[in-house]
C-alpha atoms as a PDB file:
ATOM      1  CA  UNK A   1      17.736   0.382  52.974  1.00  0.00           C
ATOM      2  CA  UNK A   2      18.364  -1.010  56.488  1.00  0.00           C
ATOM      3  CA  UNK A   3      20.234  -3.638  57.899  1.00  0.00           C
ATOM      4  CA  UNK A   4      17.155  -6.341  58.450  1.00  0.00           C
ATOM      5  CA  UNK A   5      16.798  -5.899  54.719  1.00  0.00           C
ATOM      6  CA  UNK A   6      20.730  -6.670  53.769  1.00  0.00           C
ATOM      7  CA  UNK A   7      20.597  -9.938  56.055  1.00  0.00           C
ATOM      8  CA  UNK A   8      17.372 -11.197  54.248  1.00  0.00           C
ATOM      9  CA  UNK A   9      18.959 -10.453  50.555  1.00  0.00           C
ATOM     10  CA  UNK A  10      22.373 -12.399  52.301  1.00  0.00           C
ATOM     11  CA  UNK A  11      20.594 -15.350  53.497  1.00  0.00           C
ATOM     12  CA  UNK A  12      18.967 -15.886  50.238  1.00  0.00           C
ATOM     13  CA  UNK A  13      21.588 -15.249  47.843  1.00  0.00           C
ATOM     14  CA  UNK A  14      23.204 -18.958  47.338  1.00  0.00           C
ATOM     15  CA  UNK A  15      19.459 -19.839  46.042  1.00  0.00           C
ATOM     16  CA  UNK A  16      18.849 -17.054  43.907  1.00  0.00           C
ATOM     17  CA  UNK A  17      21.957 -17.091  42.403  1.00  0.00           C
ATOM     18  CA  UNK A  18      21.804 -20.880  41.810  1.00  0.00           C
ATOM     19  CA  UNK A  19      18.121 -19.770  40.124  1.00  0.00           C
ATOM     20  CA  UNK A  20      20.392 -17.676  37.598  1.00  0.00           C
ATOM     21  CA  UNK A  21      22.486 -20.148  36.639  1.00  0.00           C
ATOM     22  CA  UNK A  22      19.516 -23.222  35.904  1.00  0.00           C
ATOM     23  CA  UNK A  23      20.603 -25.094  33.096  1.00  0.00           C
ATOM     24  CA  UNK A  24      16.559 -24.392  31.725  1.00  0.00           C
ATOM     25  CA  UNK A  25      18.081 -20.922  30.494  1.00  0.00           C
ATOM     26  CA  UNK A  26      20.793 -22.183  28.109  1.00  0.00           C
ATOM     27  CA  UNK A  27      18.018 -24.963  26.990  1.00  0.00           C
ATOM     28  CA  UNK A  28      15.926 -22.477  25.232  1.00  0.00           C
ATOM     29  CA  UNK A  29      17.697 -22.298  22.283  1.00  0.00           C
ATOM     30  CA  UNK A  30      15.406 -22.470  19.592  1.00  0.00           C
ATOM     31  CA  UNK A  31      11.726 -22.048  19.335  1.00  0.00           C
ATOM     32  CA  UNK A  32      10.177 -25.782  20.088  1.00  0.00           C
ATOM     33  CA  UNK A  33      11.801 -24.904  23.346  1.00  0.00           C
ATOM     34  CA  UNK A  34      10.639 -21.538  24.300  1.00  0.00           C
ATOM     35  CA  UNK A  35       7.212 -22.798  23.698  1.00  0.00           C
ATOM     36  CA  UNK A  36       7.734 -25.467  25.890  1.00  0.00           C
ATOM     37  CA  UNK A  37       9.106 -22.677  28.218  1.00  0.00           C
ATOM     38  CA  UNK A  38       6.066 -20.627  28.149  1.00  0.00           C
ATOM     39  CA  UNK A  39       3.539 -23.162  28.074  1.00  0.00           C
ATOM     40  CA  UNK A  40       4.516 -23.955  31.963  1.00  0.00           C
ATOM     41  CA  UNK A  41       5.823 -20.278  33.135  1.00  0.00           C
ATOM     42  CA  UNK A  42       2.442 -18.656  31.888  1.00  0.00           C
ATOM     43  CA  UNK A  43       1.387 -20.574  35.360  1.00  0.00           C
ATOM     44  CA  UNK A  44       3.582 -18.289  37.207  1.00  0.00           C
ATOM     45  CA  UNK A  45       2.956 -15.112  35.102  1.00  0.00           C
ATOM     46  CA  UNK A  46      -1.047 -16.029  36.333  1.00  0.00           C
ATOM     47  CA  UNK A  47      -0.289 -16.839  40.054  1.00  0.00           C
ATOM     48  CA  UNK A  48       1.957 -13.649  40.246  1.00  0.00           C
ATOM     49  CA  UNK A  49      -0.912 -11.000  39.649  1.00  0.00           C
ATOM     50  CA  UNK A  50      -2.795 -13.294  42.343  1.00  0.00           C
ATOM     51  CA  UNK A  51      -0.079 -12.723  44.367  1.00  0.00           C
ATOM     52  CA  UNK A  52      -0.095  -9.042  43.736  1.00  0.00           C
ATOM     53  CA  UNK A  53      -3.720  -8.805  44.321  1.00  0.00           C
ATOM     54  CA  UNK A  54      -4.316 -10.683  47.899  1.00  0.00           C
ATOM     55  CA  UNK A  55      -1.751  -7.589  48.781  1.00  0.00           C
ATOM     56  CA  UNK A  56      -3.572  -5.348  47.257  1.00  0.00           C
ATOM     57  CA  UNK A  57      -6.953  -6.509  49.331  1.00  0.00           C
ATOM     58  CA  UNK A  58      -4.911  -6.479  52.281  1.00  0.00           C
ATOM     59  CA  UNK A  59      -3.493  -2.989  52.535  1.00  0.00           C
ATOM     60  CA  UNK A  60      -6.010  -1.023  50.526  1.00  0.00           C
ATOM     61  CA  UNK A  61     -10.001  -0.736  51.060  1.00  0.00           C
ATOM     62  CA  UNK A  62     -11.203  -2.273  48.258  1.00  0.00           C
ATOM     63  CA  UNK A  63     -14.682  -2.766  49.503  1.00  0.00           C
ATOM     64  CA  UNK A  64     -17.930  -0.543  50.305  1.00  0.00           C
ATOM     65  CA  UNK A  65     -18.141   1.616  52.102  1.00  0.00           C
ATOM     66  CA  UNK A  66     -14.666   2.987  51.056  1.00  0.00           C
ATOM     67  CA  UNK A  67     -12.333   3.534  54.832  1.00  0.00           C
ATOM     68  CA  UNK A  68      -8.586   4.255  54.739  1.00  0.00           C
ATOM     69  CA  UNK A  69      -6.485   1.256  55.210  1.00  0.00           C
ATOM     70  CA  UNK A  70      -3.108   0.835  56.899  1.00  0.00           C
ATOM     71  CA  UNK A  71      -0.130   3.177  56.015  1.00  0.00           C
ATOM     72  CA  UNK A  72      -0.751   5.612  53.117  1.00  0.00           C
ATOM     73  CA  UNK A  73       2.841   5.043  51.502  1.00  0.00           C
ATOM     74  CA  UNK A  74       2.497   1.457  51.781  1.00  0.00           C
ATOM     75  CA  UNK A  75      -1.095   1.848  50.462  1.00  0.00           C
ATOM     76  CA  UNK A  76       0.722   3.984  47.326  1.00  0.00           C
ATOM     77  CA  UNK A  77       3.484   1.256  47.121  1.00  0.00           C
ATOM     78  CA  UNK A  78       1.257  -1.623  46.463  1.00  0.00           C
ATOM     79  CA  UNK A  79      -1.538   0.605  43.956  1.00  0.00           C
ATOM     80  CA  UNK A  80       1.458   1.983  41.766  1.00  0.00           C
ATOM     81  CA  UNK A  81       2.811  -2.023  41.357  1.00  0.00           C
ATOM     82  CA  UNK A  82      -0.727  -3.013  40.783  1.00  0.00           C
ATOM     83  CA  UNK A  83      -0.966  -0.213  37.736  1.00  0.00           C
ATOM     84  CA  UNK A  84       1.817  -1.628  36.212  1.00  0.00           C
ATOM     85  CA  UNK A  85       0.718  -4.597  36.235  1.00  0.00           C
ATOM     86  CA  UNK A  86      -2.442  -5.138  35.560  1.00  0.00           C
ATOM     87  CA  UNK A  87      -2.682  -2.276  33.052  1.00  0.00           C
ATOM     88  CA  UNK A  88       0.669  -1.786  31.375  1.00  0.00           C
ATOM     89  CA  UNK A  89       1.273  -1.120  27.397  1.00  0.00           C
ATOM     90  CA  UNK A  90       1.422  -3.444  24.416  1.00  0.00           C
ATOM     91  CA  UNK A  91       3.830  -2.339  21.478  1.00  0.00           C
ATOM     92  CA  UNK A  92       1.602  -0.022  20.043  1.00  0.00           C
ATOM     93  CA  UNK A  93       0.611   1.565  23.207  1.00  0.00           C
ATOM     94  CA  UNK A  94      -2.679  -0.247  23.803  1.00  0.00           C
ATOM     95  CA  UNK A  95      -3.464  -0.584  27.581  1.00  0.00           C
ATOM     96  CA  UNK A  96      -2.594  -4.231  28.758  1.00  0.00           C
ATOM     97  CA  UNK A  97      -2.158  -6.353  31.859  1.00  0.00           C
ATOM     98  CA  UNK A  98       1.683  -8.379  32.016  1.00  0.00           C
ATOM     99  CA  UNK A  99      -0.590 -12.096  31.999  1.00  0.00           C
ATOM    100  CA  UNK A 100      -2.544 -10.968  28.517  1.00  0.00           C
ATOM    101  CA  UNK A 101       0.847  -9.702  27.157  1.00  0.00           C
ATOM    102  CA  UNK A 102       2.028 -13.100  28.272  1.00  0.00           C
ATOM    103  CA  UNK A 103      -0.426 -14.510  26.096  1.00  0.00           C
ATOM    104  CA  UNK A 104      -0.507 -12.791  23.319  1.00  0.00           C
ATOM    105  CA  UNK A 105       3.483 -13.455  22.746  1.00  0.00           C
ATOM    106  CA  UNK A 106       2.696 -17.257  23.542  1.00  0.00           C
ATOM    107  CA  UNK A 107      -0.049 -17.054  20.462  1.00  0.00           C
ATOM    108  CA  UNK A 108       2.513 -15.280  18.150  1.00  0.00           C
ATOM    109  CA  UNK A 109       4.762 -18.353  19.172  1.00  0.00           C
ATOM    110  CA  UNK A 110       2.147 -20.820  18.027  1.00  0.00           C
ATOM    111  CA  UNK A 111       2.519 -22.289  21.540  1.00  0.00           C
ATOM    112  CA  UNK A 112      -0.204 -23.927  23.217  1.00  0.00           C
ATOM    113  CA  UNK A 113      -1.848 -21.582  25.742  1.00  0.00           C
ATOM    114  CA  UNK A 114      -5.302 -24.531  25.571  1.00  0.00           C
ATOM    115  CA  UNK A 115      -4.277 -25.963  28.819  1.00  0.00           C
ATOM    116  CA  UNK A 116      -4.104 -22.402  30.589  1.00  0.00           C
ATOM    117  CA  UNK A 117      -6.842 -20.810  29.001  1.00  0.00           C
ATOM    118  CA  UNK A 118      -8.936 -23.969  30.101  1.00  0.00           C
ATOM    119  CA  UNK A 119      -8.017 -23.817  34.055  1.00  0.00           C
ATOM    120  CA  UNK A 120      -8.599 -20.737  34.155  1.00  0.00           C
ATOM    121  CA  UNK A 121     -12.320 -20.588  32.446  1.00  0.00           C
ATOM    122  CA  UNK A 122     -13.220 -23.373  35.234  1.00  0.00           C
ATOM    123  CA  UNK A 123     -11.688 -21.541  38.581  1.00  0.00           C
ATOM    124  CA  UNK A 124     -13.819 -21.522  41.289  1.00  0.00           C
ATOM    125  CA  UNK A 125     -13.468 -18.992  44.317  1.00  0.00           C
ATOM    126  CA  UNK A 126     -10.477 -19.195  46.637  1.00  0.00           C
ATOM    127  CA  UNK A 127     -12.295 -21.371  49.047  1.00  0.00           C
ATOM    128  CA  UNK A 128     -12.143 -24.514  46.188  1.00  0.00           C
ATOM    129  CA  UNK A 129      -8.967 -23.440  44.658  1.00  0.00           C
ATOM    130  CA  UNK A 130      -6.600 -25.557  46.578  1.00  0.00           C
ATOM    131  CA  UNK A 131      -9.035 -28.714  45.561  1.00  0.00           C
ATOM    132  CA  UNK A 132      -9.156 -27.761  42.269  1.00  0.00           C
ATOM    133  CA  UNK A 133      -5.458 -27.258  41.104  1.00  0.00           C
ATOM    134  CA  UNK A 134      -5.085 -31.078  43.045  1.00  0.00           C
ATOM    135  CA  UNK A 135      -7.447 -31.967  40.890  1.00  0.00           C
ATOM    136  CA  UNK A 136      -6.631 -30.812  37.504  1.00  0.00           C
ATOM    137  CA  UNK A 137      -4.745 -32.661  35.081  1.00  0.00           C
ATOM    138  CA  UNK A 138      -1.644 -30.022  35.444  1.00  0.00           C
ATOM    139  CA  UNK A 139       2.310 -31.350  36.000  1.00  0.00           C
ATOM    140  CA  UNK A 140       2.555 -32.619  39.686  1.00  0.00           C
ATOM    141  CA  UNK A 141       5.567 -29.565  39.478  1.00  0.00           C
ATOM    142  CA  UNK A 142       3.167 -26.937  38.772  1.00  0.00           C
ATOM    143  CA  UNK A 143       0.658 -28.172  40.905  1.00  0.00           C
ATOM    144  CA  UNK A 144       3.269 -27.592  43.787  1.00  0.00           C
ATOM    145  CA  UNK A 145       3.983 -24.332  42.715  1.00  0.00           C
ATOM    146  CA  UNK A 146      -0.085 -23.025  42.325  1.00  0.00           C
ATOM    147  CA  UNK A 147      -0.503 -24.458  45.855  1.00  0.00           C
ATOM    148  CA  UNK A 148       2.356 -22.724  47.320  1.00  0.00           C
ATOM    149  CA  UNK A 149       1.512 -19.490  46.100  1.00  0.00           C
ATOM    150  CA  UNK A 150      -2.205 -19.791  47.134  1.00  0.00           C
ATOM    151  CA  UNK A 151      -1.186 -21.102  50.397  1.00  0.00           C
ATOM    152  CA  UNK A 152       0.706 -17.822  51.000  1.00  0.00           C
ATOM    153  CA  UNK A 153      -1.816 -15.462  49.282  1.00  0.00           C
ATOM    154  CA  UNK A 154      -4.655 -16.989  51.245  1.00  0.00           C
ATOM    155  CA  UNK A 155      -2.876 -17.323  54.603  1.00  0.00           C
ATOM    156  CA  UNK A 156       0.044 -15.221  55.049  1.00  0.00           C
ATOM    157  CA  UNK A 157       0.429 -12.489  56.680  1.00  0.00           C
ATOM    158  CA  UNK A 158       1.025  -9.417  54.754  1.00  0.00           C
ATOM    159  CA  UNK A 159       5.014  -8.996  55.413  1.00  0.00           C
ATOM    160  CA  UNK A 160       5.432 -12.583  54.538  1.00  0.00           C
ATOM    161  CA  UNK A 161       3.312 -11.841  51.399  1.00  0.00           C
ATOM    162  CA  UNK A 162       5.275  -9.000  50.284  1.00  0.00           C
ATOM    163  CA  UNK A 163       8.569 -11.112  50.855  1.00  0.00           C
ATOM    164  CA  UNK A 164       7.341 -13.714  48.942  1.00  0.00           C
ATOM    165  CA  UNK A 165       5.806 -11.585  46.054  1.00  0.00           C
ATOM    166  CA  UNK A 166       9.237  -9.580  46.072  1.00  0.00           C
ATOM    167  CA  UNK A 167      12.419 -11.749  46.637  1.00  0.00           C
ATOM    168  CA  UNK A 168      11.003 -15.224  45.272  1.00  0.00           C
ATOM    169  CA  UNK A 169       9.017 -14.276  41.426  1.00  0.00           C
ATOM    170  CA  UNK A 170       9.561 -11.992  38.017  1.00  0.00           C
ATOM    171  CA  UNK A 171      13.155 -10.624  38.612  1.00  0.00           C
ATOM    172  CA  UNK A 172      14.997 -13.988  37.856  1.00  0.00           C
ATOM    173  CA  UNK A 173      16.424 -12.983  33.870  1.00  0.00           C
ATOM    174  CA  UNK A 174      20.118 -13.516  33.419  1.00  0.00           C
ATOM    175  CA  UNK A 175      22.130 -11.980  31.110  1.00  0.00           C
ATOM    176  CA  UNK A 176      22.758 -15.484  29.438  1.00  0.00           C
ATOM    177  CA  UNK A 177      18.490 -15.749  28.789  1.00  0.00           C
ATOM    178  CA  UNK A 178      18.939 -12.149  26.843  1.00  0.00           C
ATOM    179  CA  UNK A 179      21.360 -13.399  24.613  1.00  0.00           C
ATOM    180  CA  UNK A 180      19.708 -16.357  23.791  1.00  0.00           C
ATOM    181  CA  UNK A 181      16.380 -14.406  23.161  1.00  0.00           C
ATOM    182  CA  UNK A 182      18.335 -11.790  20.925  1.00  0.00           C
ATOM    183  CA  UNK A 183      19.707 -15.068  18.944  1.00  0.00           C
ATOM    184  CA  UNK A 184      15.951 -16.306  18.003  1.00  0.00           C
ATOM    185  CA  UNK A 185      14.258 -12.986  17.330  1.00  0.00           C
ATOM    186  CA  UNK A 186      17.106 -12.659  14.910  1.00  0.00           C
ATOM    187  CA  UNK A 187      16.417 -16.158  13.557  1.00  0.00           C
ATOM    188  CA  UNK A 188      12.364 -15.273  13.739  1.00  0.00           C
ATOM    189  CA  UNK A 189      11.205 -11.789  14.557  1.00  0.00           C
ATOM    190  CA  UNK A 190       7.720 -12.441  13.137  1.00  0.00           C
ATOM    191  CA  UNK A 191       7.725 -15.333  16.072  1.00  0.00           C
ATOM    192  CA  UNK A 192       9.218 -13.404  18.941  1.00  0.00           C
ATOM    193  CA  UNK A 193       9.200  -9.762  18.567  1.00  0.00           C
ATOM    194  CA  UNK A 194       5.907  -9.711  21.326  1.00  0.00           C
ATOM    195  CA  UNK A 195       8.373 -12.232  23.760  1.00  0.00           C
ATOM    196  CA  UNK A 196      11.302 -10.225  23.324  1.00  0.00           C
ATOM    197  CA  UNK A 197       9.149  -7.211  24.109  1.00  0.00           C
ATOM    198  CA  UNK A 198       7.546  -8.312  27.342  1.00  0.00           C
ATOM    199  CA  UNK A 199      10.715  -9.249  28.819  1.00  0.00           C
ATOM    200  CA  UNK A 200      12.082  -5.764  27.844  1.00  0.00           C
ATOM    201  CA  UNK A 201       9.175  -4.264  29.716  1.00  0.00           C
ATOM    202  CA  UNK A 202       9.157  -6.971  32.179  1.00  0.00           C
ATOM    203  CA  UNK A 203      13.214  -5.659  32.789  1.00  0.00           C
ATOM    204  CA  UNK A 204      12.031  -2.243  32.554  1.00  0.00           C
ATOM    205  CA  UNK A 205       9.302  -2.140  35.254  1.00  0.00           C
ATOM    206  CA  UNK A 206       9.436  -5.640  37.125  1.00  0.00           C
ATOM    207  CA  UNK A 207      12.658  -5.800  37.454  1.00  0.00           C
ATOM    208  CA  UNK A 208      13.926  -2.013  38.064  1.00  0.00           C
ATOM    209  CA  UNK A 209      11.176   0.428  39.274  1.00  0.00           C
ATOM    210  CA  UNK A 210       8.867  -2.740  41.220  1.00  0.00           C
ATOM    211  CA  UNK A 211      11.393  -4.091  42.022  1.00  0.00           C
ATOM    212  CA  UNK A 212      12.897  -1.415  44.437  1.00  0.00           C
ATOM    213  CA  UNK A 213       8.857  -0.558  45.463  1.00  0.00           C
ATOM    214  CA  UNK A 214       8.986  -4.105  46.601  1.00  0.00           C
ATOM    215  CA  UNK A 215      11.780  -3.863  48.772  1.00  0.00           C
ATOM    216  CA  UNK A 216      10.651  -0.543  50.260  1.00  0.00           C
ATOM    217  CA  UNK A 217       6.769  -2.361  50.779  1.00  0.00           C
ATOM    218  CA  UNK A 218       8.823  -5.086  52.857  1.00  0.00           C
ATOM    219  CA  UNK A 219      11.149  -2.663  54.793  1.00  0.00           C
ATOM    220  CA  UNK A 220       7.977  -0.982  55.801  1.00  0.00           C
ATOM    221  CA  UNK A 221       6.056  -3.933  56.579  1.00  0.00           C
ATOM    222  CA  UNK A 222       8.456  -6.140  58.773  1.00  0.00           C
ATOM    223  CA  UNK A 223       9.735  -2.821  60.502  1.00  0.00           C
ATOM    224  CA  UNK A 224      11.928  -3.210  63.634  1.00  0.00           C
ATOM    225  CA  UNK A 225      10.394  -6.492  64.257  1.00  0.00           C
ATOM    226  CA  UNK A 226      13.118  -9.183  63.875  1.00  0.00           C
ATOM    227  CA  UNK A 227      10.212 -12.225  64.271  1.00  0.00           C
ATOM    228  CA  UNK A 228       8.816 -10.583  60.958  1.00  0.00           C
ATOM    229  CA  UNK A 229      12.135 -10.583  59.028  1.00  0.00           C
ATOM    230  CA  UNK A 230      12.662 -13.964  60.066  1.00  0.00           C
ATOM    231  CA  UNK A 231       9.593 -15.066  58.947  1.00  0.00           C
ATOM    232  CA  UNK A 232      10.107 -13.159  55.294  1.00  0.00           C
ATOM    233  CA  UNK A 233      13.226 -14.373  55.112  1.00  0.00           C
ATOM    234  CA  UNK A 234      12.151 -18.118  55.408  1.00  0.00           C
ATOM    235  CA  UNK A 235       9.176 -17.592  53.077  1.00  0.00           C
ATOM    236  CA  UNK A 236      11.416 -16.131  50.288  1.00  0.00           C
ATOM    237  CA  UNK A 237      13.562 -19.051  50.548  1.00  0.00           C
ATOM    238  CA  UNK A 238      10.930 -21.343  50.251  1.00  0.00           C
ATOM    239  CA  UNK A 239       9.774 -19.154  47.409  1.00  0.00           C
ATOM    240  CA  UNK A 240      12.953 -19.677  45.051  1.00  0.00           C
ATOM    241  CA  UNK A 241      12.984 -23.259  46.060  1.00  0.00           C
ATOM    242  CA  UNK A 242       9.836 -23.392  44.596  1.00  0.00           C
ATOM    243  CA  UNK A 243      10.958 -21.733  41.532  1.00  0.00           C
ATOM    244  CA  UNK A 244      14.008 -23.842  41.057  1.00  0.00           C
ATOM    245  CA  UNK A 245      12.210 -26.988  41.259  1.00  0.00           C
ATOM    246  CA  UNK A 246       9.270 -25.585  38.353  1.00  0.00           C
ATOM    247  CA  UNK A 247      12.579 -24.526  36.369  1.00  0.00           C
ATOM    248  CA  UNK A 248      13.823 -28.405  36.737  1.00  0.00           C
ATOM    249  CA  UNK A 249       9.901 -29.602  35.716  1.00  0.00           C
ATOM    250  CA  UNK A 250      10.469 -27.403  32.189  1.00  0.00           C
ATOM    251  CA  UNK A 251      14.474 -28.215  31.666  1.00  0.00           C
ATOM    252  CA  UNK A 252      13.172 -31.785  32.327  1.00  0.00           C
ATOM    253  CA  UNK A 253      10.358 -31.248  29.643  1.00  0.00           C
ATOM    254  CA  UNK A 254      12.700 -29.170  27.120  1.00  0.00           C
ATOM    255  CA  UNK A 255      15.450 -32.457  27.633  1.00  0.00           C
ATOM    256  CA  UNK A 256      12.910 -35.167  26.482  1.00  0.00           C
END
């Protein structure tokens, strides 16, 4: 790694660490609150692979006729995240993207996924998307998330992306979340065992192998350029603000 990249992870490491240490993750201690949990953070599961995807169009061809695209490692980078993600493995080895995984562990819950499945059947392109999440009936919090996320995914450019997609989402699991998870598949296995496995896989590949491809996709695409790693560094602080206020929306919503 190189120095630019050891400043960024400094400058953002009061935030992320106070993300650890949210009072939402000792909340969820029993299952009327891990469905409460999911039924807001399967927004952010959803706006992730977006995420993931706007990078995708950016630094691969994805359109006809096929022409090579930027660097070829940085081209491999995003591709290999984008497998994992959008076509991982279910318990029994069935092929699976992380958001339908999501889902199916929110249905074994017998929590609500009405609201999401319902946004989504309605979404129009990315040209009415800002309108639309204004305009749905979703928590002003998560409305504030959607449009930060699609602000950056539509506008950004790709270093700031990358930053965002890397330093600010999926890696946020403290030890303290594991424990509690442990505690309620123990309580209900035939209620959790899908939620316990996607955040083993989710620990496994987000957190571990994407995890470093992410930091390797940023190193590559801010370069020597300090205006770049300025600009990712401000965007991934902005990112886990972001995240700490949706984790206050849900500890607020587990609390009533």
């Amino acid at each position: 790694m190189n120095n630019s990249l050891d400043q960024l992870q400094a400058a953002i490491a009061d935030q992320r660490n106070a993300l650890l240490s949210h009072p939402v993750y000792t909340a969820i201690n029993d299952l009327p609150a891990l469905r409460l949990f999911t039924e807001t953070h399967i927004y952010a599961v959803w706006d992730f692979m977006s995420l993931l995807k706007s990078l995708q169009l950016e630094l691969t061809s994805v359109t006809l006729p096929w022409k090579p695209v930027g660097n070829a490692d940085t081209r491999y980078l995003i591709n290999e995240i984008v497998v994992g993600e959008e076509s991982d493995v279910d318990e029994s080895g069935n092929r699976i993207s992380h958001f339908e995984l999501y889902l199916q562990a929110m249905q074994q819950l017998e929590a609500s996924t009405g609201a999401i499945e319902d946004f989504l059947s309605r979404l129009p392109d990315i040209k009415g998307l800002d309108e639309y999440i204004l305009q749905s009936s979703l928590p002003e919090a998560v409305k504030s998330f959607l449009g930060f996320t699609f602000r950056i995914a539509a506008t950004a450019p790709a270093h700031v992306k990358a930053a965002v997609f890397t330093f600010g989402r999926e890696d946020l699991i403290p030890n303290m979340f594991l424990l509690i998870l442990e505690k309620l598949y123990a309580e209900a296995p035939e209620k959790t065992s899908i939620f316990k496995y996607y955040i083993k896989r989710h620990i496994e590949v987000d957190g571990d192998h994407h995890s470093q491809l992410g930091l390797e996709m940023v190193s590559r695409l801010c370069g020597q350029d300090e205006q770049k790693w300025k600009e990712a560094t401000e965007a991934s602080h902005e990112a886990l603000v972001r995240r700490y206020q949706l984790w206050d929306h849900i500890h607020n919503s587990i609390s009533k």
